[in-house]
Protein backbone atom coordinates (compact mmCIF):
# COMPACT_ATOMS: atom_id res chain seq x y z
CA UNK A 1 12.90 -8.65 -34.81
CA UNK A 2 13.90 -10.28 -38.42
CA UNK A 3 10.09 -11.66 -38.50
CA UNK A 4 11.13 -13.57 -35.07
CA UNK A 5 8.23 -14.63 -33.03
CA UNK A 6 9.25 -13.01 -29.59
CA UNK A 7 5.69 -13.97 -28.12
CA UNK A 8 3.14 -16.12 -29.45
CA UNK A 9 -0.96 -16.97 -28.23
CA UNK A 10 -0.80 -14.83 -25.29
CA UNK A 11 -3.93 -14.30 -23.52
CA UNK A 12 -3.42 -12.58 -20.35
CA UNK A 13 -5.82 -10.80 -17.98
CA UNK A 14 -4.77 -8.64 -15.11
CA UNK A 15 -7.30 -7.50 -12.91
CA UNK A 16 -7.24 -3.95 -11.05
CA UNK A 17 -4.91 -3.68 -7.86
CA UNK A 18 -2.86 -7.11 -9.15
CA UNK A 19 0.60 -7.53 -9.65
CA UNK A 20 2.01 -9.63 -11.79
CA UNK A 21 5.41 -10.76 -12.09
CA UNK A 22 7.06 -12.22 -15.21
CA UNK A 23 10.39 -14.73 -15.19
CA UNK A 24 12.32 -15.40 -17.06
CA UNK A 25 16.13 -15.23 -18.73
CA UNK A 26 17.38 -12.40 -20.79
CA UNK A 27 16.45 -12.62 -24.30
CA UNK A 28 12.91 -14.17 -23.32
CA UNK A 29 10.25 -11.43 -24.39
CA UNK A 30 10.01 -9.62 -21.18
CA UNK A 31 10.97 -5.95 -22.30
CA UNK A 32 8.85 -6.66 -25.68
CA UNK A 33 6.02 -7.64 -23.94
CA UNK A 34 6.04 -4.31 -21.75
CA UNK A 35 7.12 -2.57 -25.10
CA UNK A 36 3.83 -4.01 -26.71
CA UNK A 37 1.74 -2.81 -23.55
CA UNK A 38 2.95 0.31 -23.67
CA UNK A 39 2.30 0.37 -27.31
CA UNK A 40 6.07 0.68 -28.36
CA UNK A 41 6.08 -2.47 -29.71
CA UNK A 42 3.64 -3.56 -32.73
CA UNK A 43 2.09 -6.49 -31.85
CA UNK A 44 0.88 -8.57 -35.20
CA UNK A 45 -2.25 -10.07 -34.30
CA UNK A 46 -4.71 -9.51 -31.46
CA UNK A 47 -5.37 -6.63 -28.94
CA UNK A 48 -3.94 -4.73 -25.93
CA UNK A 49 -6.47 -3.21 -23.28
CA UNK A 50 -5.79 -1.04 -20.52
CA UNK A 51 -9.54 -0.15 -18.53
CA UNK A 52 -11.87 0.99 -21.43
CA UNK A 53 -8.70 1.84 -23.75
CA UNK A 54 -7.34 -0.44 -26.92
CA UNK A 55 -3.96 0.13 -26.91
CA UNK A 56 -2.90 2.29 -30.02
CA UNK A 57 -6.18 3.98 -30.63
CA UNK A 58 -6.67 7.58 -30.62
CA UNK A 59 -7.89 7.37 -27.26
CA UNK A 60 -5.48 5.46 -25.89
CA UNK A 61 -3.07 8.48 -27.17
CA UNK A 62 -5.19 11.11 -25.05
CA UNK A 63 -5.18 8.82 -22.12
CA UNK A 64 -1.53 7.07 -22.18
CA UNK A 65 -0.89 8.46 -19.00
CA UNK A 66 -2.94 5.69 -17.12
CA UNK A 67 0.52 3.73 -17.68
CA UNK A 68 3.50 4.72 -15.69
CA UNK A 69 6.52 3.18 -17.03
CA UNK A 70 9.92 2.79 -14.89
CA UNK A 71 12.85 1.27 -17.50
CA UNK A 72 15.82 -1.10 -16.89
CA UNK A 73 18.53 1.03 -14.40
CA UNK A 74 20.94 1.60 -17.00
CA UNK A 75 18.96 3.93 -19.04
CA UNK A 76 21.18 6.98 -20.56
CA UNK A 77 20.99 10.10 -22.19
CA UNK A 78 22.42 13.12 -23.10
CA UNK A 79 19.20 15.53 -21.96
CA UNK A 80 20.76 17.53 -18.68
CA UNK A 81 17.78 16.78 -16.92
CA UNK A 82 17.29 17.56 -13.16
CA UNK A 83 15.84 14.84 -11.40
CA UNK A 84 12.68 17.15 -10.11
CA UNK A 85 12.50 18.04 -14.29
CA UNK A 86 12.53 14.21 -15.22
CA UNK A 87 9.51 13.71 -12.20
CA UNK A 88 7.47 17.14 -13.56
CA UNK A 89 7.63 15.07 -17.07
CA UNK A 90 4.30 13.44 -15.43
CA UNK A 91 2.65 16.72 -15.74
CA UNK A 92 3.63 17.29 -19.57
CA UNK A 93 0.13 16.99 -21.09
CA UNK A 94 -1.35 18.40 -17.79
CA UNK A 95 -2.25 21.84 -17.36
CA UNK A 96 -1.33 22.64 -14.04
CA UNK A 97 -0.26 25.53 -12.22
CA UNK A 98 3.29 25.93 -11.59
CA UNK A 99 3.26 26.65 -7.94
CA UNK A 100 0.75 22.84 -8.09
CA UNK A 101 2.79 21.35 -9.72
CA UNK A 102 5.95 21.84 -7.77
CA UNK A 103 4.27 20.80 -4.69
CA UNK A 104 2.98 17.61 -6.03
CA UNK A 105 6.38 16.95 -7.31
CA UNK A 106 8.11 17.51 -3.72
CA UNK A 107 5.41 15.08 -2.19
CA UNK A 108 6.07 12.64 -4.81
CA UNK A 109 9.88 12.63 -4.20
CA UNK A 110 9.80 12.85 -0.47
CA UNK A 111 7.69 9.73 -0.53
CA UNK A 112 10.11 8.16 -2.84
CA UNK A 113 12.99 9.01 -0.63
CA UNK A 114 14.79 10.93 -3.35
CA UNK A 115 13.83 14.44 -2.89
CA UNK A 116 17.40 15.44 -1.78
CA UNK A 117 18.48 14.43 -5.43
CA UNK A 118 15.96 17.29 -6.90
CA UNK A 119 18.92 19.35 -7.91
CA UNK A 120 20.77 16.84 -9.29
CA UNK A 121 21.46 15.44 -12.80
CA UNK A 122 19.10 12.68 -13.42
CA UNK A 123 22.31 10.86 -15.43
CA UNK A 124 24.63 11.12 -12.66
CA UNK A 125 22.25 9.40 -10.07
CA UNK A 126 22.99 5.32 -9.03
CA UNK A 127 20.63 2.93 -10.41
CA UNK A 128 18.53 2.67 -7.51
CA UNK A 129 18.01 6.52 -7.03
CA UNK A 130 17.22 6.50 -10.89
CA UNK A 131 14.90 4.11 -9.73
CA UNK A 132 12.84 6.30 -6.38
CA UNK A 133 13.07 9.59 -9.28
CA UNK A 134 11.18 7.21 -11.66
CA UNK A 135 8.97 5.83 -9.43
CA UNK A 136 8.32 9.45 -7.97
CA UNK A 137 7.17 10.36 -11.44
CA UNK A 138 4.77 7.88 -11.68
CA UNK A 139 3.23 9.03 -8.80
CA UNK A 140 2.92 12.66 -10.28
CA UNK A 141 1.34 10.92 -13.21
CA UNK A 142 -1.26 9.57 -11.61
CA UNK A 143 -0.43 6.06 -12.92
CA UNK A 144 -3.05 3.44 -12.46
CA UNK A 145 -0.84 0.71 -14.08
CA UNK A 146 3.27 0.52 -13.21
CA UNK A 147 5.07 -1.53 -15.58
CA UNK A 148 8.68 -2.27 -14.19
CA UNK A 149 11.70 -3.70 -16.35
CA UNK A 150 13.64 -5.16 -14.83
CA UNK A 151 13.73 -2.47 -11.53
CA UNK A 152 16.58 -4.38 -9.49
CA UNK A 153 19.44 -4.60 -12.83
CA UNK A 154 22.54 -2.32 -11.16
CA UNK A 155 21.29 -2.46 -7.57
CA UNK A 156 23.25 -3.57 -4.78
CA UNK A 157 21.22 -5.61 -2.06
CA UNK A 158 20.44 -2.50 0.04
CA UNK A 159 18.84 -1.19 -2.73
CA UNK A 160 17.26 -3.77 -3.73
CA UNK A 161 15.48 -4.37 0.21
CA UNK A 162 14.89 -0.15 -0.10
CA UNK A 163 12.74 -0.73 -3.66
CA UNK A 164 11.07 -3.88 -2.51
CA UNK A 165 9.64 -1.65 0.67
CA UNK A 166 8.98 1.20 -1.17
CA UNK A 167 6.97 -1.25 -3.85
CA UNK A 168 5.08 -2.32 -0.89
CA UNK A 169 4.37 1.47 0.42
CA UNK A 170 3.44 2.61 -3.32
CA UNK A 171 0.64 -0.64 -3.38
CA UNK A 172 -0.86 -0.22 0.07
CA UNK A 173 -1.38 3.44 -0.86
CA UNK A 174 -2.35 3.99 -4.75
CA UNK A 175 -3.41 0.52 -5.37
CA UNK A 176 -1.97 0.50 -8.88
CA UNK A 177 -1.90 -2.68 -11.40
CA UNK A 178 1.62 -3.36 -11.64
CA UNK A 179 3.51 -6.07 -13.95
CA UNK A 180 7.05 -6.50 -13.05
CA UNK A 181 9.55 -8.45 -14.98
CA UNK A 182 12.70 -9.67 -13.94
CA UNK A 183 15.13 -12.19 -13.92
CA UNK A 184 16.13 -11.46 -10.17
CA UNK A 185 14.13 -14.40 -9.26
CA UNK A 186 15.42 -14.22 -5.29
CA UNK A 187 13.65 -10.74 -5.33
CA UNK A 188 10.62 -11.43 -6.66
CA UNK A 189 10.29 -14.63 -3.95
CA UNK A 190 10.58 -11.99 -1.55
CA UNK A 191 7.34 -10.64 -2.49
């Protein structure tokens, strides 16, 4: 951002199953940093690695799907979406059966508490039901590493209790790698 250093001489190694939580005040590098993970973001010097794949490479591009990404609450668009089509978006570079697919998507939203929503338009839903439809599709996707920005922005406390349990339920059960960032630091204490 106007040759800005956002993020300078980070070395940083997550191991498989951790989770990793990152502090800090708007404005601090949080969203680049999971921009540059996700390989949104050019990074100027050095490397990202997710398991055997260097960030940007061609096979990182095949394989981007080992990353499941859920974005700040307030995300908008104009797409009229369902939120069962926004969760089947895990299965875009998937060949799967129709009839597979739909099934995997109900699982993933009844786990996620949200499958009464499947109808719905993903931009009417609250933040925190945006939240279980994009958690829902990372489930669908297989994810092996969550990345969460900022997951309790627009939530109300009941909300916020219902993600930090379902969090816990999604990491007892998948055992993904998951780096959360926030600024809700009485949230993350809870964990």
């Amino acid at each position: 951002i106007n040759n800005q250093i956002i993020i300078e001489n980070l070395n940083l190694k997550i191991g498989k199953g951790e989770h990793v939580f990152i502090k800090g005040p708007n404005g601090s590098g949080k969203t680049t940093l999971l921009k540059s993970i996700l390989g949104l973001q050019k990074i100027n010097s050095g490397s990202i690695r997710i398991g055997d794949f260097q960030v940007g490479s061609n096979e990182w591009n095949k394989n981007r799907s080992v990353v499941g990404y859920v974005p700040q609450g307030l995300v908008n668009n104009s797409f009229p979406f369902s939120a069962s089509e926004v969760v089947g978006i895990a299965f875009s570079s998937k060949n799967i059966e129709k009839t597979e697919k739909d099934i995997q998507i109900e699982i993933a939203m009844r786990r996620t508490g949200c499958f009464h929503l499947a109808d719905r338009s993903f931009n009417e839903l609250s933040g925190g039901e945006k939240q279980r439809v994009n958690i829902a599709r990372c489930l669908c996707q297989q994810a092996k590493v969550l990345l969460l920005d900022e997951p309790t922005s627009f939530l109300d406390r009941k909300s916020k209790d219902d993600l930090f349990d379902l969090l816990n339920e999604v990491w007892a059960n998948e055992a993904p790698t998951a780096i959360i960032v926030s600024h809700d630091y009485q949230w993350i204490d809870k964990f």
